[in-house]
Protein backbone atom coordinates (compact mmCIF):
# COMPACT_ATOMS: atom_id res chain seq x y z
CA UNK A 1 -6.82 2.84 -21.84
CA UNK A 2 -5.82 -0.12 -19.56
CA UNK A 3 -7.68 -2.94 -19.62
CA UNK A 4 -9.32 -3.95 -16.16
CA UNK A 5 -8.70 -7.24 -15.22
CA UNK A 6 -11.10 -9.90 -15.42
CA UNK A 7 -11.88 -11.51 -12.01
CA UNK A 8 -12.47 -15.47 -12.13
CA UNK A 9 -14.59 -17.32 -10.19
CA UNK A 10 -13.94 -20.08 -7.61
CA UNK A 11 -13.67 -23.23 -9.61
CA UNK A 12 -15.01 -25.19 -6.22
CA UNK A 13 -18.01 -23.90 -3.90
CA UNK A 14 -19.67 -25.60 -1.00
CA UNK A 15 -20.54 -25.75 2.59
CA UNK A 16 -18.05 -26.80 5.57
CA UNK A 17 -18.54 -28.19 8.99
CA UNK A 18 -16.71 -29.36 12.07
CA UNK A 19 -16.48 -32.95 13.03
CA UNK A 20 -17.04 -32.62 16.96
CA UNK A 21 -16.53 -34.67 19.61
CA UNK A 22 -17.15 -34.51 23.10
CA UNK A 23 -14.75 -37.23 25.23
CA UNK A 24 -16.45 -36.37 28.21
CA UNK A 25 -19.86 -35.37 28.20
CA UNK A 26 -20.02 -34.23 31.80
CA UNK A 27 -17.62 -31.86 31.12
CA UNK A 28 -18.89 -29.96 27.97
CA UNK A 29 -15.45 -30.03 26.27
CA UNK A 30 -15.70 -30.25 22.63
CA UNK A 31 -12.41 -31.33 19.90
CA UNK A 32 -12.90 -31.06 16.52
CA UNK A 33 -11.98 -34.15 14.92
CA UNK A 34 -12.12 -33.34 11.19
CA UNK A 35 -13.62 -31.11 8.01
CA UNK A 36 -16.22 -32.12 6.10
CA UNK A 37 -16.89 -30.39 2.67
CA UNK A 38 -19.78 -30.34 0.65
CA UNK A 39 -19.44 -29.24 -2.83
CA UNK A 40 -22.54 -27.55 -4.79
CA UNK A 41 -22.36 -30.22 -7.40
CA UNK A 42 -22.73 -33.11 -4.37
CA UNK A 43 -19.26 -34.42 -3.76
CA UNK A 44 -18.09 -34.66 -0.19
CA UNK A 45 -14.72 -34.81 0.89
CA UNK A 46 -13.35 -36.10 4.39
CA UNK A 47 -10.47 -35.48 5.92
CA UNK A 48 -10.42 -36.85 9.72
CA UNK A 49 -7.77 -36.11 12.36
CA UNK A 50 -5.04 -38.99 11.76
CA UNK A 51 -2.26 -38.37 14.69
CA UNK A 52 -3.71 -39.23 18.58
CA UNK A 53 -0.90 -38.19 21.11
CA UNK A 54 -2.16 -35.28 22.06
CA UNK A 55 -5.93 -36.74 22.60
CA UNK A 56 -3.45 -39.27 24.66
CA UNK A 57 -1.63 -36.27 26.91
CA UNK A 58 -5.20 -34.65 27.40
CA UNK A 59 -6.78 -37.50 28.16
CA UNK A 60 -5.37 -41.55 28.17
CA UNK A 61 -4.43 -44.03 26.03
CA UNK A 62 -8.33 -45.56 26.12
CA UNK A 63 -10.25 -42.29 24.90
CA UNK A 64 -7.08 -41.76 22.25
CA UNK A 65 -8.48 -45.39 21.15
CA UNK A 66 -12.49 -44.28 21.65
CA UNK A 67 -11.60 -41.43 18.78
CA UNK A 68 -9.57 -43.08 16.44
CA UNK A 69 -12.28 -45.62 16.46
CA UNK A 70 -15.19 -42.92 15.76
CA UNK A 71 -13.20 -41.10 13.58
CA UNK A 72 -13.06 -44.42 11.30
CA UNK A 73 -16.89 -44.69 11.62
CA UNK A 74 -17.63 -40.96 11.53
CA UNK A 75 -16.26 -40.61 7.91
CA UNK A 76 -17.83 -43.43 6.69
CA UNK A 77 -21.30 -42.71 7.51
CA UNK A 78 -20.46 -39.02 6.27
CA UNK A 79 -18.97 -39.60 2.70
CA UNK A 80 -22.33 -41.99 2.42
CA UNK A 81 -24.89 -39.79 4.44
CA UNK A 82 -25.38 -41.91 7.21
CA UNK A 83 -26.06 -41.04 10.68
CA UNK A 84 -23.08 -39.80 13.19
CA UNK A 85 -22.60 -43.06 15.33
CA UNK A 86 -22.78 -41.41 18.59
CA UNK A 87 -24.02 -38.11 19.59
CA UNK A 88 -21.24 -37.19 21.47
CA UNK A 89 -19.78 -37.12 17.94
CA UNK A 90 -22.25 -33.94 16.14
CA UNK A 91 -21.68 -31.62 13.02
CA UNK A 92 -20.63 -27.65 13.81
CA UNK A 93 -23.03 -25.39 12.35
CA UNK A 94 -22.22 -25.04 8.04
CA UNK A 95 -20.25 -21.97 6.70
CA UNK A 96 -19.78 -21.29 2.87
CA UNK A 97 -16.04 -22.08 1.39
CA UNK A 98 -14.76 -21.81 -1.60
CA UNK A 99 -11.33 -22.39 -3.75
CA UNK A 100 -9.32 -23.76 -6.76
CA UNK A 101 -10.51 -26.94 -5.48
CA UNK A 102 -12.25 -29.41 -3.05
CA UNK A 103 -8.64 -30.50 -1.63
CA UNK A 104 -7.38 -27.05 -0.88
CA UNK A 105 -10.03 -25.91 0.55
CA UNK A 106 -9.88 -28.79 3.19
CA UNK A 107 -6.08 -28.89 3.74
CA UNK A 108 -6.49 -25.32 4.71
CA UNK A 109 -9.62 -25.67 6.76
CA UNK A 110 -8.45 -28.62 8.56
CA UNK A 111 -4.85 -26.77 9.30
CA UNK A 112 -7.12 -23.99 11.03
CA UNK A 113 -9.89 -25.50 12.83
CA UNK A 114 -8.01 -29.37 13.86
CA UNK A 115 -5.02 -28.36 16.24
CA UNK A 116 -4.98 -31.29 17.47
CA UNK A 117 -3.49 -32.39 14.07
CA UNK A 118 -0.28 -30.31 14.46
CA UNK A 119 2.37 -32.70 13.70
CA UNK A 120 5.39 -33.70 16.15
CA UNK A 121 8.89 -32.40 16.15
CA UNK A 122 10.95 -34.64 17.67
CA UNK A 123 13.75 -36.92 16.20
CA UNK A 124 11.42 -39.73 17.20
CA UNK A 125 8.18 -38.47 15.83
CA UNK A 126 10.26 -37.93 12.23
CA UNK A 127 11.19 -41.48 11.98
CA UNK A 128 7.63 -42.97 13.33
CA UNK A 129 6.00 -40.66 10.48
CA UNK A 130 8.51 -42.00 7.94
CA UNK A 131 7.88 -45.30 8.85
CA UNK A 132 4.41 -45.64 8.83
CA UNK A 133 1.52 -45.72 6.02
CA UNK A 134 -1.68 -45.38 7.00
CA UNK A 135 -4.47 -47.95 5.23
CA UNK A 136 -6.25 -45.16 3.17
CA UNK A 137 -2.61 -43.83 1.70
CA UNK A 138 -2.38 -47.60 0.67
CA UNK A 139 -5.13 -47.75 -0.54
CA UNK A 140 -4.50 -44.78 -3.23
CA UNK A 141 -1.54 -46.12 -4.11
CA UNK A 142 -3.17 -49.63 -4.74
CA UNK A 143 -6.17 -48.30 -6.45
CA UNK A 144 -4.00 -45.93 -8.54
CA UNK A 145 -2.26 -48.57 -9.97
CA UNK A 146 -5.36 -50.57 -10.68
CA UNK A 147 -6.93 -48.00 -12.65
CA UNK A 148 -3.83 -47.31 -14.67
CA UNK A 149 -3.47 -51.08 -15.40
CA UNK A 150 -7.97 -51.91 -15.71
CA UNK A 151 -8.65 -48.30 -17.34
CA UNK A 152 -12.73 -47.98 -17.14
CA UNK A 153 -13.31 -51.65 -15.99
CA UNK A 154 -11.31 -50.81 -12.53
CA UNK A 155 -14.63 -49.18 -12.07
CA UNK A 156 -16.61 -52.19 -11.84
CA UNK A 157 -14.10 -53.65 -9.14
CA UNK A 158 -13.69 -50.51 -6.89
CA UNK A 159 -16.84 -49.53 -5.06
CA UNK A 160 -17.60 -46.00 -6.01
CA UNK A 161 -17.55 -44.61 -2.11
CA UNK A 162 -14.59 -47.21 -1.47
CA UNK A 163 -17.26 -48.72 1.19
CA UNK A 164 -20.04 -51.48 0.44
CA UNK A 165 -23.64 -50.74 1.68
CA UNK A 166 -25.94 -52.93 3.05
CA UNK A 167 -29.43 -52.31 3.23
CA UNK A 168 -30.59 -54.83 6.20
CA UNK A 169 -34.93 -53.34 5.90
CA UNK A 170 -34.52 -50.92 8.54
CA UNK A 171 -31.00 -48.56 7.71
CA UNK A 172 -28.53 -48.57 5.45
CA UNK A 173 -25.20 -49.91 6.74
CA UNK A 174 -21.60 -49.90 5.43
CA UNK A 175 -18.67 -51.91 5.62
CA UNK A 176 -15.19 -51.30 5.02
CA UNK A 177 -14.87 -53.20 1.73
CA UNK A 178 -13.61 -50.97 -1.13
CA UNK A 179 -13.33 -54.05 -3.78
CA UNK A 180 -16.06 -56.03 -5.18
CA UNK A 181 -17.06 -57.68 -8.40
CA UNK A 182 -19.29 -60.60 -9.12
CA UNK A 183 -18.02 -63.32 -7.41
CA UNK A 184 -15.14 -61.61 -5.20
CA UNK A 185 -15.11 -59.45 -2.19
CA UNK A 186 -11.85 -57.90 -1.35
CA UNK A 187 -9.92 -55.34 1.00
CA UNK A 188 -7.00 -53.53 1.69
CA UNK A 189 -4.70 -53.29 4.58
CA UNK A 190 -1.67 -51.26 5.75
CA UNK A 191 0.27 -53.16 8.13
CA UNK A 192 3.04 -50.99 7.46
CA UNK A 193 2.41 -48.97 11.31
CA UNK A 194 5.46 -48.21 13.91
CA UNK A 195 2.82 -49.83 16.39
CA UNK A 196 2.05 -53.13 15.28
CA UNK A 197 -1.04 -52.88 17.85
CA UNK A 198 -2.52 -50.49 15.04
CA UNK A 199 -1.95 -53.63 12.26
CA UNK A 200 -3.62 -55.92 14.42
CA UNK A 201 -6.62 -53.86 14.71
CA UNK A 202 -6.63 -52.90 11.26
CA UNK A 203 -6.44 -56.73 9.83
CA UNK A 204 -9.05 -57.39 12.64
CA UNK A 205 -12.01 -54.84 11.41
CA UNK A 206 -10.98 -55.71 8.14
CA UNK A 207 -11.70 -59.17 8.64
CA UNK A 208 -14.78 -58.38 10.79
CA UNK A 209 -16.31 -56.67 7.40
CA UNK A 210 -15.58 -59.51 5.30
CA UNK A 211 -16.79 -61.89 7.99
CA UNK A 212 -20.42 -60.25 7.54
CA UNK A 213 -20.41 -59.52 3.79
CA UNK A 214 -19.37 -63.19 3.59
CA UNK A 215 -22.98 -63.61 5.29
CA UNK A 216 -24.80 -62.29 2.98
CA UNK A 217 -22.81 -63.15 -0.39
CA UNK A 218 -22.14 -66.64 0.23
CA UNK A 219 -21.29 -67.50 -2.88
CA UNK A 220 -18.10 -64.72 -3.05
CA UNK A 221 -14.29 -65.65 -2.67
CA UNK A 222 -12.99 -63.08 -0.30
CA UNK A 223 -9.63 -61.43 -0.42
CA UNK A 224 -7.44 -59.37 2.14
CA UNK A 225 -4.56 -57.51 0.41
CA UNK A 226 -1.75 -56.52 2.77
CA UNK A 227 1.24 -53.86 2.10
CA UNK A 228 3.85 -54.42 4.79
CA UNK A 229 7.25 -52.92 5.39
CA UNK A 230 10.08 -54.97 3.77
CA UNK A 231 12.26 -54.03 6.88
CA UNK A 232 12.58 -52.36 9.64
CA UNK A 233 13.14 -52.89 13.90
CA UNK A 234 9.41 -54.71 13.91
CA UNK A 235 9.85 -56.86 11.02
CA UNK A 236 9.85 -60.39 12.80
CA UNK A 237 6.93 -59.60 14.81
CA UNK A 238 5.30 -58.41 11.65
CA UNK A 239 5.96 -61.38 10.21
CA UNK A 240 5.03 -63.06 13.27
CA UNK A 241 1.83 -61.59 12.89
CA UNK A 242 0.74 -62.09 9.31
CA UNK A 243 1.50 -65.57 9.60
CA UNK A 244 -0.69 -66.06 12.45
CA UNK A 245 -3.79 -64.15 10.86
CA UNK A 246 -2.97 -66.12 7.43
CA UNK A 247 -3.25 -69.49 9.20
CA UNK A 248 -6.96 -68.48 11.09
CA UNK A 249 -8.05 -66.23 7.90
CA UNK A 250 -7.63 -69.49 5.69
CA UNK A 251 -9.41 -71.73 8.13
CA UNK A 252 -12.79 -69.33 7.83
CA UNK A 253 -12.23 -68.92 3.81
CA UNK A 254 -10.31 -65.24 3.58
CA UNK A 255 -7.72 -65.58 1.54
CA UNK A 256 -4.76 -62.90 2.53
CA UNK A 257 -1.82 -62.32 0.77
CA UNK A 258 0.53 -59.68 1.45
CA UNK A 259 2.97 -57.38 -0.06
CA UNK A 260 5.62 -54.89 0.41
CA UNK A 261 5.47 -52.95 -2.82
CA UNK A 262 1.83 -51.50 -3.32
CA UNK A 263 2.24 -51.59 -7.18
CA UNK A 264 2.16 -55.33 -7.39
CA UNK A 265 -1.56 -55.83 -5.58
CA UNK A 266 -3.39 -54.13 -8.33
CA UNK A 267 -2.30 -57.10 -10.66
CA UNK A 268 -3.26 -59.72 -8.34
CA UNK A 269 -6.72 -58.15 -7.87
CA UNK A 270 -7.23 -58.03 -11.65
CA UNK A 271 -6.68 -61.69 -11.55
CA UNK A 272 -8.44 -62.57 -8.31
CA UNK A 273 -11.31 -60.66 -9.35
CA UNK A 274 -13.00 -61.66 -12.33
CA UNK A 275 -15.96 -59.25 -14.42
CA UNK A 276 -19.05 -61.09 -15.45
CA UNK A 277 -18.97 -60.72 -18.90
């Protein structure tokens, strides 16, 4: 007799919501702005709309900049259970998903529910995506490399949400700071956008979050790690640029360096970044 087959179960199950936003509350209009996924064994995975032209053709340049902005905040205080940071930004009601695993099930949920992700077609569009690298893509390739070259210590340099909390008596706060060990604070930057507005606000918050931590560790050397483009139509302004924020960063005690292969951070931070034994 044939054999019936066995059916497997899901190797990932969890809960899924919306991230909403409403630009204009007088209006009612609602986007959705991301996916958030909560697995049944407590992970939660993020992925946030990443592409604002066509918040820009619905709206203007200024509310493109109000959501890129919230999304930034929005998935930090999610992947650490903090509050939404504005109400006009609010959670859909949860539905049950489940996959092979915690990625695919977001890819595909995102693709359905986030059209305003839909990528752009033009000859134009293809070369801006090819020639930039957002800070979180950096990021993975920096860490990445770290833990290949640390092993298990890279886990006592790379904060475990990639954010550092702060607990100030009254909330729980975090800042963008994904690297810390005893006596070093340290970030990472992409400065490799086709706008080099978007580097300049990047190295900006960065250096905001340091600016605070450095507050309340005074005794920590603090590091900003930059991956740049090592060509390219902007790269004179880019330099331009860097230079500028190297000369102020140095005068309030951030030490930046920059790069344009990702690979060759990780060893820096090693170094830069001593354990307590």
């Amino acid at each position: 007799m044939p054999t019936t087959p066995t059916l497997q179960a899901p190797a990932v199950r969890g809960a899924w919501q919306n991230v909403r936003w409403r630009p204009n509350p007088s209006t009612g209009e609602v986007l959705n702005l991301g996916v958030v996924f909560r697995a049944i064994n407590g992970d939660v995975h993020v992925r946030m709309l990443d592409y604002f032209d066509r918040v820009k053709c619905l709206y203007d340049s200024r509310l493109a900049g109000d959501a890129k902005f919230l999304i930034t905040v929005a998935k930090e205080a999610l992947l650490v259970g903090a509050a939404l940071p504005t109400d006009n930004v609010f959670l859909s009601d949860e539905k049950f998903a489940s996959g092979a695993s915690a990625e695919a099930i977001v890819a595909s949920l995102f693709s359905a529910t986030v059209p305003l992700a839909a990528p752009k077609t033009s000859l134009a569009a293809q070369i801006e995506s090819k020639m930039s690298q957002n800070t979180d893509s950096v990021r993975e390739q920096v860490l990445g490399e770290l833990k290949r070259l640390s092993g298990v210590d890279a886990s006592r340099i790379i904060n475990s949400e990639q954010v550092m909390l702060v607990n100030d008596g009254l909330r729980v706060h975090s800042l963008d700071i994904p690297l810390q060990s005893s006596k070093a604070l340290g970030t990472i930057v992409s400065a490799r956008f086709s706008n080099i507005r978007d580097t300049e606000l990047h190295m900006l918050r960065a250096d905001n979050d340091l600016q605070i931590a450095r507050r309340l560790y005074l005794q920590n050397s603090l590091f900003m790690y930059v991956v740049r483009h090592d060509g390219g139509a902007n790269v004179e302004r880019v330099d331009a640029l860097l230079d500028n924020f190297s000369w102020k960063f140095e005068k309030v005690g951030v030490q930046m360096k920059s790069y344009t292969d990702p690979a060759l951070v990780a060893p820096d931070i090693v170094e830069d970044m001593p354990l307590a034994n």
